[in-house]
C-alpha atoms as a PDB file:
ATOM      1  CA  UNK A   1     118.289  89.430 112.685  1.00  0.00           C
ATOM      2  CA  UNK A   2     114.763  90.600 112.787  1.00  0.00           C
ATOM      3  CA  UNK A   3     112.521  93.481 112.480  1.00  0.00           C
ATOM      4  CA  UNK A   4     113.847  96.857 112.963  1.00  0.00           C
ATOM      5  CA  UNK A   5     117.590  95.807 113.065  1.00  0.00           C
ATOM      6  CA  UNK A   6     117.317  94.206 109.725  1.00  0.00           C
ATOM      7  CA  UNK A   7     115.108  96.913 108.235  1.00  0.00           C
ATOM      8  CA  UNK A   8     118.083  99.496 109.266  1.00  0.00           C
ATOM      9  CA  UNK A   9     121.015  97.084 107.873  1.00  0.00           C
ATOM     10  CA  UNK A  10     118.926  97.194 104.483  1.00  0.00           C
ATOM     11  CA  UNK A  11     118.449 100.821 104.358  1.00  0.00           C
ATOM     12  CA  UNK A  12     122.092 101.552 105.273  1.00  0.00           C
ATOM     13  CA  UNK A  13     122.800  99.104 102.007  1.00  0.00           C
ATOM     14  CA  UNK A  14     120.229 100.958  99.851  1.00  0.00           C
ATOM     15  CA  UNK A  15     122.105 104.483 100.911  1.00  0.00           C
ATOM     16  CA  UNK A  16     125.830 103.018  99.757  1.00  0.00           C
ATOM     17  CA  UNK A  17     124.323 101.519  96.624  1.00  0.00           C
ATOM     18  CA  UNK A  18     123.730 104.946  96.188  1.00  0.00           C
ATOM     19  CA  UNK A  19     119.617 104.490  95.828  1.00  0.00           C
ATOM     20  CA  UNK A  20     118.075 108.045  97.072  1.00  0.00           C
ATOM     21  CA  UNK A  21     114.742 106.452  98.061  1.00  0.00           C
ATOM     22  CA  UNK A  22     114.114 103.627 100.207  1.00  0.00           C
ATOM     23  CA  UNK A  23     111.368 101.944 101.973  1.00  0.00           C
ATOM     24  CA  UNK A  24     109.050  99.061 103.393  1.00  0.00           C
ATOM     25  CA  UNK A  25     105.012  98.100 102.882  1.00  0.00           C
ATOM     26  CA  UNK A  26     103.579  95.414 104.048  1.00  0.00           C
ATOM     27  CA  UNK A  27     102.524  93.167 101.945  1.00  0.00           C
ATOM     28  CA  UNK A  28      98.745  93.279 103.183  1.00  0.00           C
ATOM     29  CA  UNK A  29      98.355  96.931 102.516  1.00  0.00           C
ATOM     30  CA  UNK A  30      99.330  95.972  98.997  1.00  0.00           C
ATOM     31  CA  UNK A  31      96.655  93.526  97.938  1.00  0.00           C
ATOM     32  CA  UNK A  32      94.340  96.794  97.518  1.00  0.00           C
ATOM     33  CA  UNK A  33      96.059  97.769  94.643  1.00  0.00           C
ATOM     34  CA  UNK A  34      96.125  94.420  92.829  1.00  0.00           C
ATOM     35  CA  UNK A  35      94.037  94.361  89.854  1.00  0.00           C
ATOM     36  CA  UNK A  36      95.112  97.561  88.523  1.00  0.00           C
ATOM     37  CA  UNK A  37      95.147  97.792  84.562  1.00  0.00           C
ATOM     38  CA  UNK A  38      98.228  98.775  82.962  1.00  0.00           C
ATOM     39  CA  UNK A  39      97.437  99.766  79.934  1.00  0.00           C
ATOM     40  CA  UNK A  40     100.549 101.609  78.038  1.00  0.00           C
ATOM     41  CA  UNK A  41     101.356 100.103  75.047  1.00  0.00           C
ATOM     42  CA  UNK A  42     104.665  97.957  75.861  1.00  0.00           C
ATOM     43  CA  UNK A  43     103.152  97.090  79.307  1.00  0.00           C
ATOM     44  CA  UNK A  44      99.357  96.347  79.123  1.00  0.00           C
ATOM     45  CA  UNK A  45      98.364  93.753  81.932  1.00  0.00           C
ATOM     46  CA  UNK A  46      97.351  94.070  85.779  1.00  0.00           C
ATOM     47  CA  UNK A  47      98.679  94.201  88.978  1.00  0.00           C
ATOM     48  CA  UNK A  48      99.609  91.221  90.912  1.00  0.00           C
ATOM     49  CA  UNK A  49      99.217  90.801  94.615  1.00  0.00           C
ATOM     50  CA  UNK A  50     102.720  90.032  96.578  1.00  0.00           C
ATOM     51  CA  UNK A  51     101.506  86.393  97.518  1.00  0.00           C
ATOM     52  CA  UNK A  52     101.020  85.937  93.798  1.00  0.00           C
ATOM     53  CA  UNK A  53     104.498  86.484  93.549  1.00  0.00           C
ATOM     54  CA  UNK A  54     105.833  85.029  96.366  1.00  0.00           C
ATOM     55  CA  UNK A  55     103.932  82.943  98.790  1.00  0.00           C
ATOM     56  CA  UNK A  56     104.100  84.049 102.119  1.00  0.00           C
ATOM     57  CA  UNK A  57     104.999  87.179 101.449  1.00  0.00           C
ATOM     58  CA  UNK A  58     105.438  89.581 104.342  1.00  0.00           C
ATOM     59  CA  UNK A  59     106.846  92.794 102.867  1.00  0.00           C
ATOM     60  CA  UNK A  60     107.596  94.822  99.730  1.00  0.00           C
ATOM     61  CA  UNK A  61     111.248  96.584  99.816  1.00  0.00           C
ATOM     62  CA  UNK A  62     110.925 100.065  97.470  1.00  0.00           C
ATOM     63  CA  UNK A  63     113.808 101.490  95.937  1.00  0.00           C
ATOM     64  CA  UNK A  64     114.123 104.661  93.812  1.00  0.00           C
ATOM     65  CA  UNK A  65     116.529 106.597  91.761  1.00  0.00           C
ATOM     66  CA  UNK A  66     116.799 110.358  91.191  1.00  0.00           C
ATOM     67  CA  UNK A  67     117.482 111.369  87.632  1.00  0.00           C
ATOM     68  CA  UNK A  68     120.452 112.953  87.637  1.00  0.00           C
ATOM     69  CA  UNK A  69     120.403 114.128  83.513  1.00  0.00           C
ATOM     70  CA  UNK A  70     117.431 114.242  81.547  1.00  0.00           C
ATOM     71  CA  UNK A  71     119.760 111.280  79.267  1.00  0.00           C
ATOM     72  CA  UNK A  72     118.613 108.331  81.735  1.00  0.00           C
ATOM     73  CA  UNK A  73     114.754 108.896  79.733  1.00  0.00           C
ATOM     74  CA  UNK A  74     116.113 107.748  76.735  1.00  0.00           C
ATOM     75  CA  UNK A  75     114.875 104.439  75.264  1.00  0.00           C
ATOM     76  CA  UNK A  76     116.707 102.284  73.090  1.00  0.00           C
ATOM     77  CA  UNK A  77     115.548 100.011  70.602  1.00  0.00           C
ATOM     78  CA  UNK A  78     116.909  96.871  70.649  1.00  0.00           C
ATOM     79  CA  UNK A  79     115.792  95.631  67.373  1.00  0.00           C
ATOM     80  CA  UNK A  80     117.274  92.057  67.174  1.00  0.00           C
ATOM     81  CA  UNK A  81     115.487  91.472  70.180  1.00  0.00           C
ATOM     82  CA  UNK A  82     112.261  93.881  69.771  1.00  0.00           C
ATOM     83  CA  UNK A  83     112.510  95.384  72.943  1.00  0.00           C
ATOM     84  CA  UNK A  84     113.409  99.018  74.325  1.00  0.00           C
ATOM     85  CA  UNK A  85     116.129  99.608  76.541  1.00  0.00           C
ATOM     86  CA  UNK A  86     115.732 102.593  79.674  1.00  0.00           C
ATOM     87  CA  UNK A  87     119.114 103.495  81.353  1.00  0.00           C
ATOM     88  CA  UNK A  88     117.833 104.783  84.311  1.00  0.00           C
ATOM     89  CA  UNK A  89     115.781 101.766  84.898  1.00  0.00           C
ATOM     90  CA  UNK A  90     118.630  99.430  83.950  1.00  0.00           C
ATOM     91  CA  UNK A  91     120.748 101.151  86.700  1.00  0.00           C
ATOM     92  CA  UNK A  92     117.668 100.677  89.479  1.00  0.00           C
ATOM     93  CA  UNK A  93     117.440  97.608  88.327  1.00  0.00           C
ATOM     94  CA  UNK A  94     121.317  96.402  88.997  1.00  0.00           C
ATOM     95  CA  UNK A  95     121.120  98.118  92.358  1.00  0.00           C
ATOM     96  CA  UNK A  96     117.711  96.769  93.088  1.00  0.00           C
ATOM     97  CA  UNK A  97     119.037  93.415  92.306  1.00  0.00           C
ATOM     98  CA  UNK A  98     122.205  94.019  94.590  1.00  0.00           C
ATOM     99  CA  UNK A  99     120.193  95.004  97.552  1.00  0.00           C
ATOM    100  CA  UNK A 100     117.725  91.873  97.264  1.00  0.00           C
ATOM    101  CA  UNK A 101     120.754  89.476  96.641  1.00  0.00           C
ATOM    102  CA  UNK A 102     122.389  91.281 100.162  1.00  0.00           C
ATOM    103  CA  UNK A 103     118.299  89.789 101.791  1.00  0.00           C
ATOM    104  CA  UNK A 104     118.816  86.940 100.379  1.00  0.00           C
ATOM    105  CA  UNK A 105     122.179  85.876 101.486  1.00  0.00           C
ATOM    106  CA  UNK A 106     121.122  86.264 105.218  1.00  0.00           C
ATOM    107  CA  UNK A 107     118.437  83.596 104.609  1.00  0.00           C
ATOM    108  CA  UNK A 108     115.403  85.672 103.153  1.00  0.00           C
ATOM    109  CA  UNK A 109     113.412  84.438 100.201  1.00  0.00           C
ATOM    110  CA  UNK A 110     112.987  87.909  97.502  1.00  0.00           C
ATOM    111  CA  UNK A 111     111.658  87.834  94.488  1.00  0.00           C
ATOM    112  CA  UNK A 112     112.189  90.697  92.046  1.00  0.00           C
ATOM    113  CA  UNK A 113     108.940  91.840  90.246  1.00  0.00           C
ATOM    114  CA  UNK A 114     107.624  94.702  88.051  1.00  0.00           C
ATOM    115  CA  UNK A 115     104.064  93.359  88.592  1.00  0.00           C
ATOM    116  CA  UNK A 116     103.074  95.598  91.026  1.00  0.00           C
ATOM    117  CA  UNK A 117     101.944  99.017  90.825  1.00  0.00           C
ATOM    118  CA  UNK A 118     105.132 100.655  91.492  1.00  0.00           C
ATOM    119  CA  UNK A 119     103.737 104.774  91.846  1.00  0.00           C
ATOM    120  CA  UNK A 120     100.995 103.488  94.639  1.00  0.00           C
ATOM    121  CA  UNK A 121     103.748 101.708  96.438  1.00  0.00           C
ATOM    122  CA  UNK A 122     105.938 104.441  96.401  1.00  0.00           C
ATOM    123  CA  UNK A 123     103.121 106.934  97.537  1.00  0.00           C
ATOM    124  CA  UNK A 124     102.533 103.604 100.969  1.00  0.00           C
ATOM    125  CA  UNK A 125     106.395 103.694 101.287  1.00  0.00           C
ATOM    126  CA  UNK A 126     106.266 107.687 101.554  1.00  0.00           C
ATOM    127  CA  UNK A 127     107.871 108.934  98.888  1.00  0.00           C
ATOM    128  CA  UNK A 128     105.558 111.477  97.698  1.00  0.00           C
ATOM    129  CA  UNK A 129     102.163 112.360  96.391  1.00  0.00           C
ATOM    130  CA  UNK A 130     100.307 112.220  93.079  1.00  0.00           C
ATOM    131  CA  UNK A 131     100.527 115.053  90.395  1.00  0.00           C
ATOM    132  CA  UNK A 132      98.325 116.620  88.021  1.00  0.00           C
ATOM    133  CA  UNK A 133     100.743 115.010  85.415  1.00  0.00           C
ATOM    134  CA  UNK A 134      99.237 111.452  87.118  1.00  0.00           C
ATOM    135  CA  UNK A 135     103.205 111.054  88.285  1.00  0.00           C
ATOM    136  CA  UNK A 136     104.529 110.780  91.464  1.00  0.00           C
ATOM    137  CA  UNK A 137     105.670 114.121  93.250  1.00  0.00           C
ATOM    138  CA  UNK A 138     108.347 114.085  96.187  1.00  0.00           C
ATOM    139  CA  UNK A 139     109.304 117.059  97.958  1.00  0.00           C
ATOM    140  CA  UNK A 140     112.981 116.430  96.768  1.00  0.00           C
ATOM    141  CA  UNK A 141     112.828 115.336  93.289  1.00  0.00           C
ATOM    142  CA  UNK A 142     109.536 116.292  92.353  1.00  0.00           C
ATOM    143  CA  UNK A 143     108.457 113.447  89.570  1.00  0.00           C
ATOM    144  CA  UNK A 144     112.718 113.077  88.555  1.00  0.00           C
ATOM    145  CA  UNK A 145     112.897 109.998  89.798  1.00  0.00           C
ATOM    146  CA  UNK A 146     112.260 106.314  89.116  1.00  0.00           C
ATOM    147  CA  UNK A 147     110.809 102.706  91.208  1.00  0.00           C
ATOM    148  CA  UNK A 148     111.834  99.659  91.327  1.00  0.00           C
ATOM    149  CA  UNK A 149     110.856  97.222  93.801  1.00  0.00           C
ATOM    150  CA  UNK A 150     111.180  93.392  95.243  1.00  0.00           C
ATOM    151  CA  UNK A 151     108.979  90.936  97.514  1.00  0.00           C
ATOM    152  CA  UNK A 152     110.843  89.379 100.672  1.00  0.00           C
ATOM    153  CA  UNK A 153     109.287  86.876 103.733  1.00  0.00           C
ATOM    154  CA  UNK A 154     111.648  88.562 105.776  1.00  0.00           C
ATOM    155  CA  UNK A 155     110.346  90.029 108.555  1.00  0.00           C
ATOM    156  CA  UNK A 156     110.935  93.698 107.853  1.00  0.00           C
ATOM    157  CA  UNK A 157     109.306  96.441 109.713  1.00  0.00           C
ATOM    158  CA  UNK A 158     106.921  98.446 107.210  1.00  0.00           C
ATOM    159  CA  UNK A 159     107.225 102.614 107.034  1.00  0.00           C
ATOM    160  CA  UNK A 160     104.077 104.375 108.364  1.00  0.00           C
ATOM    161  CA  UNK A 161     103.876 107.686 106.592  1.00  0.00           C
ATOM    162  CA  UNK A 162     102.276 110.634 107.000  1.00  0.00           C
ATOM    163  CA  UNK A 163      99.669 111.977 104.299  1.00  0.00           C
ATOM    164  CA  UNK A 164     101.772 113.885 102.119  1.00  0.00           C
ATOM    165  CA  UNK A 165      98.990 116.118 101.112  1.00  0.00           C
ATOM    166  CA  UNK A 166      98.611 117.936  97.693  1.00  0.00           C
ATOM    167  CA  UNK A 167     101.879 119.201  95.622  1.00  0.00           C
ATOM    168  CA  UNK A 168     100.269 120.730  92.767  1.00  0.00           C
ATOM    169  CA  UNK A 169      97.181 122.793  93.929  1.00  0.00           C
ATOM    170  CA  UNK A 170      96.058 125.033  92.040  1.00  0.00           C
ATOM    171  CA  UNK A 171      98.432 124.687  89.246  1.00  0.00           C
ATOM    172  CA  UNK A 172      97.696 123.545  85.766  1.00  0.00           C
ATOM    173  CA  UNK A 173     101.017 123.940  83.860  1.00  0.00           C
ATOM    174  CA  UNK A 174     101.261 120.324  82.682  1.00  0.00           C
ATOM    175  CA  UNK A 175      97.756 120.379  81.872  1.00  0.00           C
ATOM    176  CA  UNK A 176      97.818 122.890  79.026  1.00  0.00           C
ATOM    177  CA  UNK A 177     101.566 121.748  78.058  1.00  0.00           C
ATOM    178  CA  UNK A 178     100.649 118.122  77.144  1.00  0.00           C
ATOM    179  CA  UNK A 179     101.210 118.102  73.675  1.00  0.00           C
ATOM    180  CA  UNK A 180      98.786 115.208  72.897  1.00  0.00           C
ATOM    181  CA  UNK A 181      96.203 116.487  75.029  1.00  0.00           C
ATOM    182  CA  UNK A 182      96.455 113.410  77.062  1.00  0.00           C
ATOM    183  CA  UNK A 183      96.126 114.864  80.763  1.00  0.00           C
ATOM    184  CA  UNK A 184      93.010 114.909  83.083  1.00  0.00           C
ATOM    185  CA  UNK A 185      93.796 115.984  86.506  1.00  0.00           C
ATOM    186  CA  UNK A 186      95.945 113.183  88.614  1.00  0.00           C
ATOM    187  CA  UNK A 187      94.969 110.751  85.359  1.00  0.00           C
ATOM    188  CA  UNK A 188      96.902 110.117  81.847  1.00  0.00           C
ATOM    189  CA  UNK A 189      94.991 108.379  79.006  1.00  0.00           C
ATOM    190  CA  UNK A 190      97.942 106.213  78.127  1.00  0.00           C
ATOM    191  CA  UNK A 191      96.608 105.460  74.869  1.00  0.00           C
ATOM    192  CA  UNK A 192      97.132 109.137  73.696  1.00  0.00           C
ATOM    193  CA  UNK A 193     100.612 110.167  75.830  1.00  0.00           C
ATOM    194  CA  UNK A 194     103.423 110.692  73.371  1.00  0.00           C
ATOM    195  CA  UNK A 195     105.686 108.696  75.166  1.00  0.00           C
ATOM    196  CA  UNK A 196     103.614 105.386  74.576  1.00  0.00           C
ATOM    197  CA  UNK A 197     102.694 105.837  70.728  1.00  0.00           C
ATOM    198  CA  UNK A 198     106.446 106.866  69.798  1.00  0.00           C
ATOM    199  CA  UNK A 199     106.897 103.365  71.269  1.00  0.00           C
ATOM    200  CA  UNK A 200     103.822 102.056  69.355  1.00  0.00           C
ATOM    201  CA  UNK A 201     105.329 103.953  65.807  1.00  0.00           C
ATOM    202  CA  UNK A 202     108.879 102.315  66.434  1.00  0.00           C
ATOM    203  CA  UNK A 203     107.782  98.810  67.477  1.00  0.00           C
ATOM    204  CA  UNK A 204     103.678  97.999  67.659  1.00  0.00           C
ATOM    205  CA  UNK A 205     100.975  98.988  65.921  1.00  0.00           C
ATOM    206  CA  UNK A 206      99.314 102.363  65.542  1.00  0.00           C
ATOM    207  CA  UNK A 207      96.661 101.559  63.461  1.00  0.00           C
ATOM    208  CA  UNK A 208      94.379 100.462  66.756  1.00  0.00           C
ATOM    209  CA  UNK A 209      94.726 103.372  68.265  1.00  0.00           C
ATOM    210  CA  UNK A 210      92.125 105.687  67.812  1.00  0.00           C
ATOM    211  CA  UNK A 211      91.832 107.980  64.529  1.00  0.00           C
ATOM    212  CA  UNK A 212      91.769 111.477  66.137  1.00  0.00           C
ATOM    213  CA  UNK A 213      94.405 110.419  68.450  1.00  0.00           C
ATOM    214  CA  UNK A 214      96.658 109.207  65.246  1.00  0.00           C
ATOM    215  CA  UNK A 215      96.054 112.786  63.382  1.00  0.00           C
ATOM    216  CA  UNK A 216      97.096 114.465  66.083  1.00  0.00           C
ATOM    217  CA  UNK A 217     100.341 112.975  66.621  1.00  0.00           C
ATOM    218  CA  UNK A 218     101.033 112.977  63.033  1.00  0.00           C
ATOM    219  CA  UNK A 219     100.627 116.704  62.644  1.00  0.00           C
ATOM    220  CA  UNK A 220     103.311 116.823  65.948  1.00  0.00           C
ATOM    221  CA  UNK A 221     107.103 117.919  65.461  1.00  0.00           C
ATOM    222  CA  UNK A 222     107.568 114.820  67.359  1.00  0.00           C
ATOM    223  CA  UNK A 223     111.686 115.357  67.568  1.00  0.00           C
ATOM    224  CA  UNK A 224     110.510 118.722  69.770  1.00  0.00           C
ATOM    225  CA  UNK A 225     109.538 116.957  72.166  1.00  0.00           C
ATOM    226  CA  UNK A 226     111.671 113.614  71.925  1.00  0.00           C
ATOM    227  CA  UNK A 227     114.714 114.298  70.009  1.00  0.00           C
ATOM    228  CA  UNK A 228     116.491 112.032  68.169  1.00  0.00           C
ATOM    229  CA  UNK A 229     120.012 110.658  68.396  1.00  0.00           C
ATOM    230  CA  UNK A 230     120.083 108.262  65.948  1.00  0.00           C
ATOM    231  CA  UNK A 231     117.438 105.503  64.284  1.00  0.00           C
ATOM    232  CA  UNK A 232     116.711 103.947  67.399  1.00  0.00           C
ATOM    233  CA  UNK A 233     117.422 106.212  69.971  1.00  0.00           C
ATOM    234  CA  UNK A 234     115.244 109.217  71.469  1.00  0.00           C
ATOM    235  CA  UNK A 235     114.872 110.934  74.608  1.00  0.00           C
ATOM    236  CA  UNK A 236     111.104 110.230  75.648  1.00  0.00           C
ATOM    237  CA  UNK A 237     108.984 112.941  76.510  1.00  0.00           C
ATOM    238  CA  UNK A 238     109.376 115.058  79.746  1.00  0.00           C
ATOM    239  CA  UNK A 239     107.073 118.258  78.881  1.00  0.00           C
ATOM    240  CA  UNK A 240     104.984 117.334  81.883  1.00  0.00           C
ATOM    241  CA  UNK A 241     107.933 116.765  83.800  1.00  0.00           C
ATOM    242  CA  UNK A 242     110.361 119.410  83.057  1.00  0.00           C
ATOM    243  CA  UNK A 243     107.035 122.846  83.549  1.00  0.00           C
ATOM    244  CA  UNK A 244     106.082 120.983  86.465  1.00  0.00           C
ATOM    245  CA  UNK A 245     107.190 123.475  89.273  1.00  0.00           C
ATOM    246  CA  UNK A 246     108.372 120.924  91.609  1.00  0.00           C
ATOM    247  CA  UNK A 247     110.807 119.916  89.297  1.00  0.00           C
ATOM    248  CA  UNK A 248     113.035 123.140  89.872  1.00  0.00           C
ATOM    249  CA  UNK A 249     113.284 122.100  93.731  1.00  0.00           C
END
């Protein structure tokens, strides 16, 4: 099987692994967005290109997840092991898996990856449009949901979306919410987001971070924006998610 036929089998798979998003990008019209620094704390490298992941690479296979309840943004600290835990990206993850294991059986070759940049893939694949909040905005979901994604030589026919336009116009709600301060229009200084130095106060290093930047999340009630359920579990921060307006759709 081949081409369209396959594509549909794999979607039809993606829908009963109960995945709300699905689609295809060619690998070419990836290699634009290789390069790209990722610079939160836990994260910090750059983008790969799909034939650095797997060599004759023809397509990338997206996959996303609604969030269902604000729980799957907790992260868990796995202190034995020094690494945090995300349940809704452990459940993509499993399904992701499932659905490249189902390519792979009929004779693909898929590689699994997080090395790409997963929010410009989704906006190729057609999922939706960047935010003020610098996340991705679907129609559906607004910016509740979450990527995953995997790198196949099967021959897979790639989604040709429409230009989604702009979500947000004139709004500014997450703008003036952030409580670090740490929004520009469609850009996030990930050095400043709350979400990335609770991560750095639990596990890393605050002390590179810059000094301002430090003060200001000291003086924070930080558990008002990311309560806590225990020593090593909090719900990350979702003001910028939760005042955007797409979010009540």
């Amino acid at each position: 099987m081949k081409g369209l036929s396959l594509t549909t089998e794999l979607q039809d798979g993606a829908r009963k692994l109960g995945l709300d998003f699905f689609g295809v990008v060619a690998a070419a019209a990836v290699e634009a967005y290789a390069g790209i620094d990722v610079a939160y704390w836990e994260l910090r490298r750059r983008t790969a290109r799909p034939s650095d992941i797997l060599p004759d690479a023809k397509a990338v296979v997206v996959v996303g997840l609604g969030l269902w309840d604000r729980a799957l943004d907790t992260a868990t600290y796995e202190a034995k092991l020094g690494r945090w835990v995300y349940p809704a990206y452990t459940v993509l993850e499993q399904r992701c898996d499932r659905l490249a294991l189902w390519l792979e059986r009929r004779g693909a070759r898929v590689a699994v990856t997080g090395r790409l940049s997963l929010k410009n893939l989704g906006v190729l694949a057609g999922f939706g449009v960047f935010g003020k909040n610098s996340l991705l905005l679907s129609r559906d979901f607004g910016p509740d949901f979450r990527l995953a994604c995997f790198v196949t030589d099967a021959d897979l026919e790639p989604e040709h979306p429409a230009s989604g336009g702009d979500l947000c116009g004139d709004c500014v709600l997450c703008l003036d919410a952030c409580p670090m301060g740490a929004l520009t229009p469609y850009v996030v200084d990930p050095e400043s987001c709350l979400v990335s130095l609770s991560l750095r106060a639990k596990g890393g290093n605050l002390a590179e971070v810059d000094l301002a930047v430090r003060e200001r999340f000291a003086s924070l009630d930080i558990p008002a924006y990311e309560p806590r359920f225990g020593g090593n579990l909090h719900l990350m921060c979702r003001v910028c998610q939760d005042i955007c307006p797409q979010s009540s759709k």
